[in-house]
Structure formats: C-alpha cells, structure tokens
N, C-alpha and C. Protein backbone atom coordinates (compact mmCIF):
# COMPACT_ATOMS: atom_id res chain seq x y z
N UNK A 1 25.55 115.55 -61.12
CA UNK A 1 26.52 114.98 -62.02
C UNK A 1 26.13 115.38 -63.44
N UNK A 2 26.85 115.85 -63.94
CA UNK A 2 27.08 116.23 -65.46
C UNK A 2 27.15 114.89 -66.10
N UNK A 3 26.49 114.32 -67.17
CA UNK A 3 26.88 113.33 -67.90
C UNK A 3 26.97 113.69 -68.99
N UNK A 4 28.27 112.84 -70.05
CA UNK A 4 28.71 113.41 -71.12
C UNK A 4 27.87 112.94 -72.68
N UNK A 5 27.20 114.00 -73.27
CA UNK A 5 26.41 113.42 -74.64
C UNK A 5 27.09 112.34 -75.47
N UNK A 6 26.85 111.34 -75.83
CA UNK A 6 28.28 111.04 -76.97
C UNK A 6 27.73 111.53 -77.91
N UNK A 7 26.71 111.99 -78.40
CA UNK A 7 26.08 112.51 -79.48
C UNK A 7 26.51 113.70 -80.32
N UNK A 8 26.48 114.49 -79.14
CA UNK A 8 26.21 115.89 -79.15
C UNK A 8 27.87 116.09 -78.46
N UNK A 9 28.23 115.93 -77.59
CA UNK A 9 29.64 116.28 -76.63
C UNK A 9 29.02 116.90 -75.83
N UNK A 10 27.89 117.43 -75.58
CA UNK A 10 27.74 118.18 -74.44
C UNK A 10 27.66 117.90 -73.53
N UNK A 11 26.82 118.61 -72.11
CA UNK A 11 27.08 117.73 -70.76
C UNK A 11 25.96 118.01 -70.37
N UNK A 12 25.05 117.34 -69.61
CA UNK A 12 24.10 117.16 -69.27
C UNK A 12 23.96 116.92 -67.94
N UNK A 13 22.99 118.26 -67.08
CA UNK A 13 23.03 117.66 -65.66
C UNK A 13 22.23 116.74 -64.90
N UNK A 14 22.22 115.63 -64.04
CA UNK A 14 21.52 115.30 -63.53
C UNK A 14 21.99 115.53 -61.82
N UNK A 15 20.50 115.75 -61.64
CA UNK A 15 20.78 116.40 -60.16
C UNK A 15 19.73 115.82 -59.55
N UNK A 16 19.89 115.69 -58.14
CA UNK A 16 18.74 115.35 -56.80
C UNK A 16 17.61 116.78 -56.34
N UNK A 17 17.14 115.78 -56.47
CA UNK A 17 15.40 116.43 -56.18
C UNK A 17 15.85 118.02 -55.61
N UNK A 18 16.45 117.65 -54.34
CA UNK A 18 16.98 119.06 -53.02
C UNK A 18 17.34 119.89 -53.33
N UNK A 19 18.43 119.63 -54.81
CA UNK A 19 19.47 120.89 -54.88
C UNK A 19 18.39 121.80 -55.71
N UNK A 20 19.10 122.85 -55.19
CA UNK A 20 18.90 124.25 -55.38
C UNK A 20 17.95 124.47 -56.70
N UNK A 21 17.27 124.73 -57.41
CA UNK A 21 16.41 124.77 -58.33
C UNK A 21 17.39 125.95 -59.18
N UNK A 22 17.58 127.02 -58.46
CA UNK A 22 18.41 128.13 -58.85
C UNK A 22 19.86 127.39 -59.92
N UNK A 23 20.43 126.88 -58.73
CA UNK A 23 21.51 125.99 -59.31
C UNK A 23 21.64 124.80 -60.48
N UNK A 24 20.29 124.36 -60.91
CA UNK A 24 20.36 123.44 -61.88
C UNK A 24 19.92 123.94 -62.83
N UNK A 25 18.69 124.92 -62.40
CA UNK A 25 18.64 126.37 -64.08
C UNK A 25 19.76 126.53 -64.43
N UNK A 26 20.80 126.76 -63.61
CA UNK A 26 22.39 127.66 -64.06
C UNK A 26 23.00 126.67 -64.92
N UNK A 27 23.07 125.57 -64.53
CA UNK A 27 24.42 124.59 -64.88
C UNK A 27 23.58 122.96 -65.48
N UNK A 28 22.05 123.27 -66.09
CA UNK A 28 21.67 122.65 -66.26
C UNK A 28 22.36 121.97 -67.58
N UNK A 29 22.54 122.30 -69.10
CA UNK A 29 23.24 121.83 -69.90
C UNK A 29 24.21 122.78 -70.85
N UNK A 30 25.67 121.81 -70.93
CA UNK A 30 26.48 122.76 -71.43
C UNK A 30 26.40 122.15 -73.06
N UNK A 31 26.90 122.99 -74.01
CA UNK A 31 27.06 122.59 -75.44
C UNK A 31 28.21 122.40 -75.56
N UNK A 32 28.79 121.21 -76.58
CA UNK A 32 30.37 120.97 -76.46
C UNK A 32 30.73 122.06 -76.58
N UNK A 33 30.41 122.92 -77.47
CA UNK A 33 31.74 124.20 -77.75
C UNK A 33 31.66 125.42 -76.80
N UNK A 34 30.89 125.02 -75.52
CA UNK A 34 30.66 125.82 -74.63
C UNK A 34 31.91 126.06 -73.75
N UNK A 35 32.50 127.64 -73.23
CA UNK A 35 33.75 127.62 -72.45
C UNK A 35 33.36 126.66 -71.34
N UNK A 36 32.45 126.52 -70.63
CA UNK A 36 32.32 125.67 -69.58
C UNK A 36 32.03 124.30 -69.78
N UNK A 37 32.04 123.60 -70.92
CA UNK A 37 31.75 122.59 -71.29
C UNK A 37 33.38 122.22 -71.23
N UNK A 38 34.00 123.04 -72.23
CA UNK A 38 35.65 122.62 -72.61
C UNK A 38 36.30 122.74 -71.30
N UNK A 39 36.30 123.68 -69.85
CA UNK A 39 36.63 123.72 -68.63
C UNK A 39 36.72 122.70 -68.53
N UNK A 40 34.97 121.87 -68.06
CA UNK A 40 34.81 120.91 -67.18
C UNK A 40 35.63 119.45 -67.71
N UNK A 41 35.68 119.68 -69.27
CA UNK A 41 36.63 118.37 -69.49
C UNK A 41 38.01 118.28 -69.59
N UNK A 42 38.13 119.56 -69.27
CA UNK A 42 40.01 119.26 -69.22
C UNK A 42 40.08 119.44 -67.94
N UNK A 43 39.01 119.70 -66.58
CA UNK A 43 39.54 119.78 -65.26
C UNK A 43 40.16 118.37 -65.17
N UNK A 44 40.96 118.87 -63.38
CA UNK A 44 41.52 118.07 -62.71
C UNK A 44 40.38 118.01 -61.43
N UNK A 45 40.21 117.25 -60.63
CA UNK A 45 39.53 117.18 -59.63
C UNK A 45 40.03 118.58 -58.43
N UNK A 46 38.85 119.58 -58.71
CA UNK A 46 38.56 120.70 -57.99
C UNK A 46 38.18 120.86 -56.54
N UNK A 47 38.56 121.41 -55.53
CA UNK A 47 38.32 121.25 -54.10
C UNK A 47 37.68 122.95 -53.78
N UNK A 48 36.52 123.43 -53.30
CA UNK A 48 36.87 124.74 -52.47
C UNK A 48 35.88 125.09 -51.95
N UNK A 49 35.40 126.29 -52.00
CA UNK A 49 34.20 127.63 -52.01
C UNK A 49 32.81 127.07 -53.20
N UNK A 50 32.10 126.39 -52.65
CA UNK A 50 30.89 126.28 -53.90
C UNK A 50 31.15 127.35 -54.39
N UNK A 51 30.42 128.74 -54.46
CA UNK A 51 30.81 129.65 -54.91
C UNK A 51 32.20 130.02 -55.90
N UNK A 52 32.91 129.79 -55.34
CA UNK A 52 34.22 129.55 -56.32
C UNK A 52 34.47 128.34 -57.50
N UNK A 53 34.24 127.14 -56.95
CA UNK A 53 34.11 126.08 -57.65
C UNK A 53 33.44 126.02 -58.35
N UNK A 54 32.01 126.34 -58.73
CA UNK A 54 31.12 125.97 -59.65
C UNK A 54 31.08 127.80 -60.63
N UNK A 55 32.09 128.65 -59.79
CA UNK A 55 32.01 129.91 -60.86
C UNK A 55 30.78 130.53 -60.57
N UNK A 56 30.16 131.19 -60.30
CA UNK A 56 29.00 131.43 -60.45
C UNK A 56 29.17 133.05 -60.73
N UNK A 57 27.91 133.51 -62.26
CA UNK A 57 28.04 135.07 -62.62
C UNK A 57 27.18 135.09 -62.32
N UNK A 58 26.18 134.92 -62.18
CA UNK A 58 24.85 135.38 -61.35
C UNK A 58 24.70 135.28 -60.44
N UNK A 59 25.08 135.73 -58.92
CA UNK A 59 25.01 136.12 -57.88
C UNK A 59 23.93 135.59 -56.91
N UNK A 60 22.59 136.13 -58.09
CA UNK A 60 21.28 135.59 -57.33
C UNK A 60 21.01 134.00 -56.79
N UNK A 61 21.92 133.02 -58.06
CA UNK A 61 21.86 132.29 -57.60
C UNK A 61 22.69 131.13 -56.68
N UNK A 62 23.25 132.21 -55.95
CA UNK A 62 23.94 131.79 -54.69
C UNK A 62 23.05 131.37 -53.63
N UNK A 63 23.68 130.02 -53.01
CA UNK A 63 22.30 129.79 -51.75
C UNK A 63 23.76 129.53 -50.94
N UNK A 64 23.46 130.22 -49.78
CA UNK A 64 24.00 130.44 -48.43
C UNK A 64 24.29 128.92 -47.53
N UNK A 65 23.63 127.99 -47.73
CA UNK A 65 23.36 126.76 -46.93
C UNK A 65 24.14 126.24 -47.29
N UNK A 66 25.14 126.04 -48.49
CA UNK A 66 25.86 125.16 -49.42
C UNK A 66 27.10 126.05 -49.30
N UNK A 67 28.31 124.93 -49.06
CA UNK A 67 29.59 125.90 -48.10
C UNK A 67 30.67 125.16 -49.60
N UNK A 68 30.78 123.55 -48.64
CA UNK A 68 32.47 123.09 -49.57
C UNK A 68 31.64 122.78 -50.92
N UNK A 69 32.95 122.26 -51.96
CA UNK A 69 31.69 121.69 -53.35
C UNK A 69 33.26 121.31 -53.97
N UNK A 70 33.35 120.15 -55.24
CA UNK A 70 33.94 119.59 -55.66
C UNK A 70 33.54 119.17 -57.12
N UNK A 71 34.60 119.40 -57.91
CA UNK A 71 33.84 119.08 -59.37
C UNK A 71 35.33 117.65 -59.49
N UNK A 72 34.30 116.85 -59.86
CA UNK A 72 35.56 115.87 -60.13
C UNK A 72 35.07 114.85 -61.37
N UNK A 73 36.12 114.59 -62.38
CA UNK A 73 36.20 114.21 -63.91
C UNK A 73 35.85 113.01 -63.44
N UNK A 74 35.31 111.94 -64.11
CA UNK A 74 34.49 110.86 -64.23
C UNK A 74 34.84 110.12 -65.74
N UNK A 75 35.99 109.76 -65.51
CA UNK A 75 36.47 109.31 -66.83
C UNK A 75 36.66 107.29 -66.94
N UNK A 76 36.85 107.03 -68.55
CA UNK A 76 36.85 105.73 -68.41
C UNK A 76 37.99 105.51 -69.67
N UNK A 77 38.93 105.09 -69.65
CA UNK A 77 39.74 104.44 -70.64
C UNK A 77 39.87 106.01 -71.36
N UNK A 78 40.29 107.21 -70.10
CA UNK A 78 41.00 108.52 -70.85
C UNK A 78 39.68 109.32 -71.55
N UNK A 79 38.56 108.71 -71.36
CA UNK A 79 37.73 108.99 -72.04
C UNK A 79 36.15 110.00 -70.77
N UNK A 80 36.42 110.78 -71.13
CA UNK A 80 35.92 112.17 -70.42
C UNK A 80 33.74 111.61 -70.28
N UNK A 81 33.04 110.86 -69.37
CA UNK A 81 31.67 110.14 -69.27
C UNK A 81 31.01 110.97 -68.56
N UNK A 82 31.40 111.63 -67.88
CA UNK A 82 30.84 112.94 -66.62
C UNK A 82 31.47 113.27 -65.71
N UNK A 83 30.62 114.67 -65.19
CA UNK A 83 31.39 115.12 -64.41
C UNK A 83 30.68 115.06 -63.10
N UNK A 84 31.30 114.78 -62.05
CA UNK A 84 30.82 114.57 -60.89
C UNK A 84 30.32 116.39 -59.77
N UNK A 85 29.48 116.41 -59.50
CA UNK A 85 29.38 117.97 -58.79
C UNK A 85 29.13 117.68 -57.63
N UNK A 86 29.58 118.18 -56.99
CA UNK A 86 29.48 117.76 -54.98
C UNK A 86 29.39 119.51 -54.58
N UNK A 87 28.37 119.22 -53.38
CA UNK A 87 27.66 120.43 -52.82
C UNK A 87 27.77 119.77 -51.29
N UNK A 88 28.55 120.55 -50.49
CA UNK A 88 28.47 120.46 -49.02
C UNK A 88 27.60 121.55 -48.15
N UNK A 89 27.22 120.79 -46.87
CA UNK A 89 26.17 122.07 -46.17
C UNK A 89 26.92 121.84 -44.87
N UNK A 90 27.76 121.12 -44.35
CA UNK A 90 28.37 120.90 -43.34
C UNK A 90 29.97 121.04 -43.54
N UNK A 91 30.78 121.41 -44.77
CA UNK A 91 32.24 121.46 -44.88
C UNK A 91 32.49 122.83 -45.61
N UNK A 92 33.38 123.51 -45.24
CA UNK A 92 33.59 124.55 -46.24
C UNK A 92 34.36 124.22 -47.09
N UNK A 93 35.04 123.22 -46.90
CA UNK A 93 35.68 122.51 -47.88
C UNK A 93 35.68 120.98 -47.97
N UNK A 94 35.68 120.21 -49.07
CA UNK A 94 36.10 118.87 -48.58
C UNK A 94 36.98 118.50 -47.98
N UNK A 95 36.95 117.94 -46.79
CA UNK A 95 38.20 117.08 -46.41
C UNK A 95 39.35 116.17 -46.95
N UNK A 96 40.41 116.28 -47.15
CA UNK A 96 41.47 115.10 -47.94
C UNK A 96 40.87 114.14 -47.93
N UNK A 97 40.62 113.18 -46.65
CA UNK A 97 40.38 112.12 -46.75
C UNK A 97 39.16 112.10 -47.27
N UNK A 98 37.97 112.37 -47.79
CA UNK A 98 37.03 112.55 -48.39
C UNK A 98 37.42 112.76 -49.86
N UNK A 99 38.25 113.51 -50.35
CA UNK A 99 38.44 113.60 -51.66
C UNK A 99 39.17 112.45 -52.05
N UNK A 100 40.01 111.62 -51.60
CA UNK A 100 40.14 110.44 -52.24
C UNK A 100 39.45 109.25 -52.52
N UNK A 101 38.16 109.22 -51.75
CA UNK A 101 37.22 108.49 -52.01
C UNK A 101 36.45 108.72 -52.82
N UNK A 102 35.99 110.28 -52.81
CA UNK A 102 35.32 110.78 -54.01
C UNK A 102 35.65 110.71 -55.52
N UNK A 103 37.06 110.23 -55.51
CA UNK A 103 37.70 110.04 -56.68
C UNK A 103 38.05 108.81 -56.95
N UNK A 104 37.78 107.94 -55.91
CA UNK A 104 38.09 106.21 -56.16
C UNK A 104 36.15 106.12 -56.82
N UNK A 105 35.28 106.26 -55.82
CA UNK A 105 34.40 106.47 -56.49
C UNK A 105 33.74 107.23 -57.66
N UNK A 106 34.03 108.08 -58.01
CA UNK A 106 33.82 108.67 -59.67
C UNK A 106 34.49 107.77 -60.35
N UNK A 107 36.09 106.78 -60.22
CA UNK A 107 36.78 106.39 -61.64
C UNK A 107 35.24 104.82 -61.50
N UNK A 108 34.72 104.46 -60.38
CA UNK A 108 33.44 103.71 -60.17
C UNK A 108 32.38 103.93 -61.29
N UNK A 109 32.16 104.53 -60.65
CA UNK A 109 30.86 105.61 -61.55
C UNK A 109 31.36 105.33 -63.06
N UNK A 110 32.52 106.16 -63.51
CA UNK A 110 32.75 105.81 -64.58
C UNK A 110 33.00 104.38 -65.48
N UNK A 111 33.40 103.52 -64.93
CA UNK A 111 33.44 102.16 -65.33
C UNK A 111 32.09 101.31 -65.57
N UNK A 112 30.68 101.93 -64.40
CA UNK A 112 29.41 101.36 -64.67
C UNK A 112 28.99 102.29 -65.97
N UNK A 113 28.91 103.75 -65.98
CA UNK A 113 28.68 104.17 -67.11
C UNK A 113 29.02 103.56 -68.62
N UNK A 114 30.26 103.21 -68.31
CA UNK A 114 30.73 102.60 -69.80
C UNK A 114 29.87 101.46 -70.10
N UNK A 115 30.05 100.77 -68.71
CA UNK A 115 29.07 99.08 -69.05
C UNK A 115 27.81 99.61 -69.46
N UNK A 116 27.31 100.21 -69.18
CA UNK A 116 25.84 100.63 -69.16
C UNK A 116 25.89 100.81 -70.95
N UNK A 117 26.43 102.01 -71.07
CA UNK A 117 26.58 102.09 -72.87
C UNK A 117 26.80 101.09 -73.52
N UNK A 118 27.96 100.36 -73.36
CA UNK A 118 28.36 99.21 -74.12
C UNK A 118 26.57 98.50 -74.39
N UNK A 119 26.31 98.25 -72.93
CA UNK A 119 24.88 97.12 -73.26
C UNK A 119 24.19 97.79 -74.09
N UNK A 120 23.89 98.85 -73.43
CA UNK A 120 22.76 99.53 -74.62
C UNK A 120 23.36 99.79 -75.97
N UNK A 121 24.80 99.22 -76.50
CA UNK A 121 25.07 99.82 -77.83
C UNK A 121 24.49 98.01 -78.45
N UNK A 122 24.64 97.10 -77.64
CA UNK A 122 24.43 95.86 -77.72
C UNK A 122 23.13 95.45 -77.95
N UNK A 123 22.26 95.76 -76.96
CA UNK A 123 20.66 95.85 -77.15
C UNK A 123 20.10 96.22 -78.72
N UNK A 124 21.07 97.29 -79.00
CA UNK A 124 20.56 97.95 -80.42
C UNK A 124 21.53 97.38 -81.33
N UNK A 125 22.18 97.09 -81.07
CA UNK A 125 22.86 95.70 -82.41
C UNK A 125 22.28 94.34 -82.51
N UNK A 126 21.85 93.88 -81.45
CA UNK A 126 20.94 92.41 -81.68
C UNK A 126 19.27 93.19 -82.06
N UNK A 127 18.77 93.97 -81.71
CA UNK A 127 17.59 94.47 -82.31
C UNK A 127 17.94 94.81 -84.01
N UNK A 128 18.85 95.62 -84.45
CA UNK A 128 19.12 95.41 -85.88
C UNK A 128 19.86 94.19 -86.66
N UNK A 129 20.43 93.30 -86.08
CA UNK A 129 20.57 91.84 -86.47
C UNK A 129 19.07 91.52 -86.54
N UNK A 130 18.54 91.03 -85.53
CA UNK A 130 16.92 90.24 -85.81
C UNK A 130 16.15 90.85 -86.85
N UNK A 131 16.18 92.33 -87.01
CA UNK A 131 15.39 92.72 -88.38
C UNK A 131 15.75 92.45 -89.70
N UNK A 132 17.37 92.15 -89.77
CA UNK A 132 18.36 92.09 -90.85
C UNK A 132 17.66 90.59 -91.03
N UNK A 133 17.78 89.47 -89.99
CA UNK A 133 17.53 88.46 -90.04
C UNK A 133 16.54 88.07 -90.22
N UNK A 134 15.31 88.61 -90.05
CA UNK A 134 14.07 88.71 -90.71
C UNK A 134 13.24 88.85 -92.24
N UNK A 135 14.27 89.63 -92.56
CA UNK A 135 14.50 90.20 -93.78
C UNK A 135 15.31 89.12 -94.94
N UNK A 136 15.33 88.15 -94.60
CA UNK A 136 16.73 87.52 -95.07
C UNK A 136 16.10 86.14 -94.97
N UNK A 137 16.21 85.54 -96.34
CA UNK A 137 15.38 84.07 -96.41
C UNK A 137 16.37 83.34 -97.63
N UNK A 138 16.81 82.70 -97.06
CA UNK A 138 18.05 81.61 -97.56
C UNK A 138 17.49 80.42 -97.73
N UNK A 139 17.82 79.70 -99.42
CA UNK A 139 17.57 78.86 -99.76
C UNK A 139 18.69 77.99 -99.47
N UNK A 140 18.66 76.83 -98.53
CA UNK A 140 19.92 75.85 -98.85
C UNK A 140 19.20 74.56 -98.17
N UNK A 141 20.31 73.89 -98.07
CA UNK A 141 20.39 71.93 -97.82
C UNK A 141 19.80 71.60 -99.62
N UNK A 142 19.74 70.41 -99.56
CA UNK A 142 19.52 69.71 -100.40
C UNK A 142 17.68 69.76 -100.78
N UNK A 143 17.54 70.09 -102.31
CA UNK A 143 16.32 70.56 -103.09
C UNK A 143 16.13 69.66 -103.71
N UNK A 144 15.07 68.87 -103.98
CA UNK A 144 14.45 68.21 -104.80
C UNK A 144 13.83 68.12 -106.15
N UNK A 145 14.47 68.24 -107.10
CA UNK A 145 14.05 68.63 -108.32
C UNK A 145 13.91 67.26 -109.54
N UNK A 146 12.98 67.98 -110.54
CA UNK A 146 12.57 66.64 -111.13
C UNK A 146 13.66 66.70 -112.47
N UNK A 147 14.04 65.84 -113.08
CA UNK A 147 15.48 65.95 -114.16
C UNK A 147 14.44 66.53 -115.02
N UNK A 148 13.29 65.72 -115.63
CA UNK A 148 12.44 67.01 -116.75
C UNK A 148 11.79 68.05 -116.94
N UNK A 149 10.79 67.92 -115.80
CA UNK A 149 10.39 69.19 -115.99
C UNK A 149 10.42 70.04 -115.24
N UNK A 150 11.47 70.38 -113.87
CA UNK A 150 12.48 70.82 -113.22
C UNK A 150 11.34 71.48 -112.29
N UNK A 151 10.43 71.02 -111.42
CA UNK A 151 9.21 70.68 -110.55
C UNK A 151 10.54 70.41 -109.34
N UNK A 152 10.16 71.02 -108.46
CA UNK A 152 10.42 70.96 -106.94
C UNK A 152 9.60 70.10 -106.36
N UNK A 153 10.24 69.18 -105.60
CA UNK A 153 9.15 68.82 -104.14
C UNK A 153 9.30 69.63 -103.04
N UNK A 154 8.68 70.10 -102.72
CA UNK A 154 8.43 70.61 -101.20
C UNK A 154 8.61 69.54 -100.09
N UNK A 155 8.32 69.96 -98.89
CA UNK A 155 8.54 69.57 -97.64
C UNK A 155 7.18 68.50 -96.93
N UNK A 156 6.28 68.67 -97.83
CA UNK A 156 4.98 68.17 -97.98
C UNK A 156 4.72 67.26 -98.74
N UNK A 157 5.72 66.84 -99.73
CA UNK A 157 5.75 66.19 -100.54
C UNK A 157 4.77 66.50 -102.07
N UNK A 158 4.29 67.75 -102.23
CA UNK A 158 3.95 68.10 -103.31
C UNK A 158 4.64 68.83 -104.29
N UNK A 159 4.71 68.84 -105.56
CA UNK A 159 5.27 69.26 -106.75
C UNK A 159 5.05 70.69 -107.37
N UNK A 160 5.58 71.47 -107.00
CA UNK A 160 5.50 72.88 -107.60
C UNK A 160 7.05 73.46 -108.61
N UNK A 161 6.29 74.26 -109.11
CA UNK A 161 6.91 74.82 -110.11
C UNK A 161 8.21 75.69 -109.58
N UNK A 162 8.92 75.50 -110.21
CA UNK A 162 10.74 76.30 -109.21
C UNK A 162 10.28 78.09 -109.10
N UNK A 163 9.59 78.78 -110.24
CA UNK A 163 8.94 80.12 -109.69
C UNK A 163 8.80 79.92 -108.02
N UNK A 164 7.47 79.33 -108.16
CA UNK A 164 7.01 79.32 -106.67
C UNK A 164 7.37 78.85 -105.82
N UNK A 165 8.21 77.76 -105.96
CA UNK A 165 9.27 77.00 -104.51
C UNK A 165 10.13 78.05 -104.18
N UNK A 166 10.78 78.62 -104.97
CA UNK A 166 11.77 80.03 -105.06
C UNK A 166 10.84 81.14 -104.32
N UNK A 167 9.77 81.71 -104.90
CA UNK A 167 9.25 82.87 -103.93
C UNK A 167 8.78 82.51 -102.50
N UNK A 168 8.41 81.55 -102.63
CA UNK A 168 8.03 80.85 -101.13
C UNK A 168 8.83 80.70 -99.78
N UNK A 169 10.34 80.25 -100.50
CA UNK A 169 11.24 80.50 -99.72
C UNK A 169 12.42 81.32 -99.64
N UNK A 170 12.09 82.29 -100.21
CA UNK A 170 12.89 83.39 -100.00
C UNK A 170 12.48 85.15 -100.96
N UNK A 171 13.28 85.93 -100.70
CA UNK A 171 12.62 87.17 -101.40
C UNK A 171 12.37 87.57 -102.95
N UNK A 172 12.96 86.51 -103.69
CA UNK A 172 13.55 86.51 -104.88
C UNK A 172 11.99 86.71 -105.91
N UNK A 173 12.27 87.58 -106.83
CA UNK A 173 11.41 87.72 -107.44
C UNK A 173 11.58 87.00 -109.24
N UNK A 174 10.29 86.72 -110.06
CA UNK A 174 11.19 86.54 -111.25
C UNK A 174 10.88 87.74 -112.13
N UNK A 175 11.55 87.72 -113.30
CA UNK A 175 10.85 87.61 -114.84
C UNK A 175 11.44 86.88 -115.54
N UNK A 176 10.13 86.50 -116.70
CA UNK A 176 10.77 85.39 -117.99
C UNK A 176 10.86 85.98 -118.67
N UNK A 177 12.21 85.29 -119.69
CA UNK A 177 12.32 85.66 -121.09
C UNK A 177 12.68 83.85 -121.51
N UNK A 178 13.29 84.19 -122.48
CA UNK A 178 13.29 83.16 -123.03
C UNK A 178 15.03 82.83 -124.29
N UNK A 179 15.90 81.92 -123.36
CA UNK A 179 17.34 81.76 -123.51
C UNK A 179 17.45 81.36 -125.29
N UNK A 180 18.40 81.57 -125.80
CA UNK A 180 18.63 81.26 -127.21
C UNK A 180 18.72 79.78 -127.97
N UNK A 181 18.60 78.82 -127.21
CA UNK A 181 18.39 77.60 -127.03
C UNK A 181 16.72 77.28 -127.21
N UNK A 182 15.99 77.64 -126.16
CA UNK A 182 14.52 77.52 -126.38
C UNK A 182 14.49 78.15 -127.33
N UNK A 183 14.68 79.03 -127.90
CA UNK A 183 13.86 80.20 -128.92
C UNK A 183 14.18 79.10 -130.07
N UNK A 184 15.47 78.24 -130.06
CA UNK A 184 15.28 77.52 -131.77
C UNK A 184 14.71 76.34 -131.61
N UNK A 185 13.98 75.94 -130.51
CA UNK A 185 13.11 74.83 -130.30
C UNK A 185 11.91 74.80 -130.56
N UNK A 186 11.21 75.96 -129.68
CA UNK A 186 9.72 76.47 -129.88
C UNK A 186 9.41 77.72 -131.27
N UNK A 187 10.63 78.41 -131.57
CA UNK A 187 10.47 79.48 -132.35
C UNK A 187 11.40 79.54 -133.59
N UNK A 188 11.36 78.68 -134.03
CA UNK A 188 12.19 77.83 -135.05
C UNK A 188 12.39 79.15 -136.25
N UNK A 189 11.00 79.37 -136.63
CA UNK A 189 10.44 80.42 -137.96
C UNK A 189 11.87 81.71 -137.47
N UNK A 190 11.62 82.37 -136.27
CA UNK A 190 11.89 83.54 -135.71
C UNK A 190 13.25 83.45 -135.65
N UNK A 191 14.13 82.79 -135.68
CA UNK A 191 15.31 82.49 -135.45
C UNK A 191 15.77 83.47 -136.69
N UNK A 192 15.46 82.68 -137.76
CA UNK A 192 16.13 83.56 -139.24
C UNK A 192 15.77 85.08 -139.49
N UNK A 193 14.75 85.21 -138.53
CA UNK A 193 14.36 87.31 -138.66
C UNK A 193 15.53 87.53 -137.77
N UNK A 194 15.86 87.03 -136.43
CA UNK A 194 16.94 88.03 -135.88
C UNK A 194 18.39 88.25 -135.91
C-alpha cells in the first residue's frame, strides 16, 4: 500500500516482509510531481496482468510467481490517503467478486487512516496547548492590598511588596520610573528645571 504524504504529496510504500524486494526498490516512493505519483491519484480501481498493472520498465524486475494484481484508490471525504497494491500468486486476475470487497475494504482502510491522523493532529494540539499553558501565569480572583502602602497579602498571610506578588505570580517583569504626581511630592526643587 502506497500511503499518501500530507507533507510532501508524495506516496510512500509500505509493503509485507514477502514481496518481492525487486518490486519495492521499483515502486518504493513516488514524489508528488512524479508521472506515477499523478497516475496513481487520479486512478480508478485497476484489475489485470501484475505486469501490466503496476507498469513495469524494468523487466528484470518481473517475478514470475505473481500473476493477477490490483491498484485500488483509498480515499476519504474525496480526499486521495493511499493507494492500495494487490499482488496475486493464485489468480491471473482478480475475480469480480473479490474486487468488490477489495474496494468496500480500501474505502475501510481509508476512514481508519483519517481517524488515525485526526488523533495524531490532536495529540499535537493538546501537547502545544499544555506548553502554551505552561507558559502562561494569570493573575485573578480577588487580591489583597493594603489602601497605603499598597503591600499585598499573599496566600500565607504575609505582606509583600506588589513588585514581588506580581513576579511571583506571573511573567511580568518591572521597571520604575517615577509618575508626575510623585515627582512634585518628593522632588519639589526639580519640578521648576523641567
């Protein structure tokens, strides 16, 4: 079975241990803009001659033991997931009644494939939520502050300075300056230079 990159578009084979070594060198991976890449996704479900069906220009790697063969689309919501490759040693062709199963089973195939992606697109969206959420330190409910000298209580019941209740609970960094209000309180002189 060819499975389809979403990455890349290309197709990728996966094959059983048995088959032909010859045969999975050949048709091991296509590149989207490959003629046999663009073939295999606009086929219709193919019946015949391995030999014929899978095309083969290299000759050598023809194996004699392998008669019928079937390429059949593996699609999900119109959407092209792999391609199915069938190799017979007992049919020179598939049988009808065999090819409709082969094709109730591929639109199969294709429907677990999708689930399969979906989760894994899921897996990696709650793994980048929890880091987001990690990252992320929110000050709220109700804060305890003193009316004068604007001293936080903590959760402990001790008195710290709003700097440090603030960095403590969350990412926030400071710097001071000093608002135009204080400056004519503490800096009375300095007022008339600026």
């Amino acid at each position: 079975m060819h499975v389809a990159d979403r990455a890349t578009g290309g197709l990728l084979l996966l094959s059983h241990k048995r088959f032909p070594r010859s045969f999975v060198d050949n048709f091991a991976y296509y590149p989207a803009d490959s003629p046999r890449a663009r073939i295999m996704k606009e086929i219709k479900p193919t019946y015949g001659h391995y030999t014929e069906v899978f095309n083969f220009t290299d000759k050598s790697s023809i194996n004699d033991d392998i008669c019928g063969a079937a390429i059949i689309p593996v699609k999900y919501r119109g959407e092209l997931v792999a391609v199915l490759n069938l190799a017979s040693n007992t049919y020179n062709e598939i049988p009808v009644k065999a090819r409709t199963t082969l094709e109730a089973i591929a639109a199969q195939i294709g429907g677990v494939i999708a689930r399969v992606r979906v989760e894994e697109e899921k897996e990696v969206l709650i793994v980048e939520l929890k880091d987001a959420l990690d990252k992320v330190k929110i000050l709220s409910g109700l804060i305890p502050i003193c009316a004068n000298c604007k001293k936080i209580r903590d959760d402990k019941g001790y008195w710290t300075q709003v700097e440090d209740y603030v960095r403590a609970h969350s990412e926030a960094k400071f710097s001071h300056g000093i608002c135009p209000e204080c400056m004519k309180k503490l800096y009375p002189d300095f007022i008339h230079d600026i």
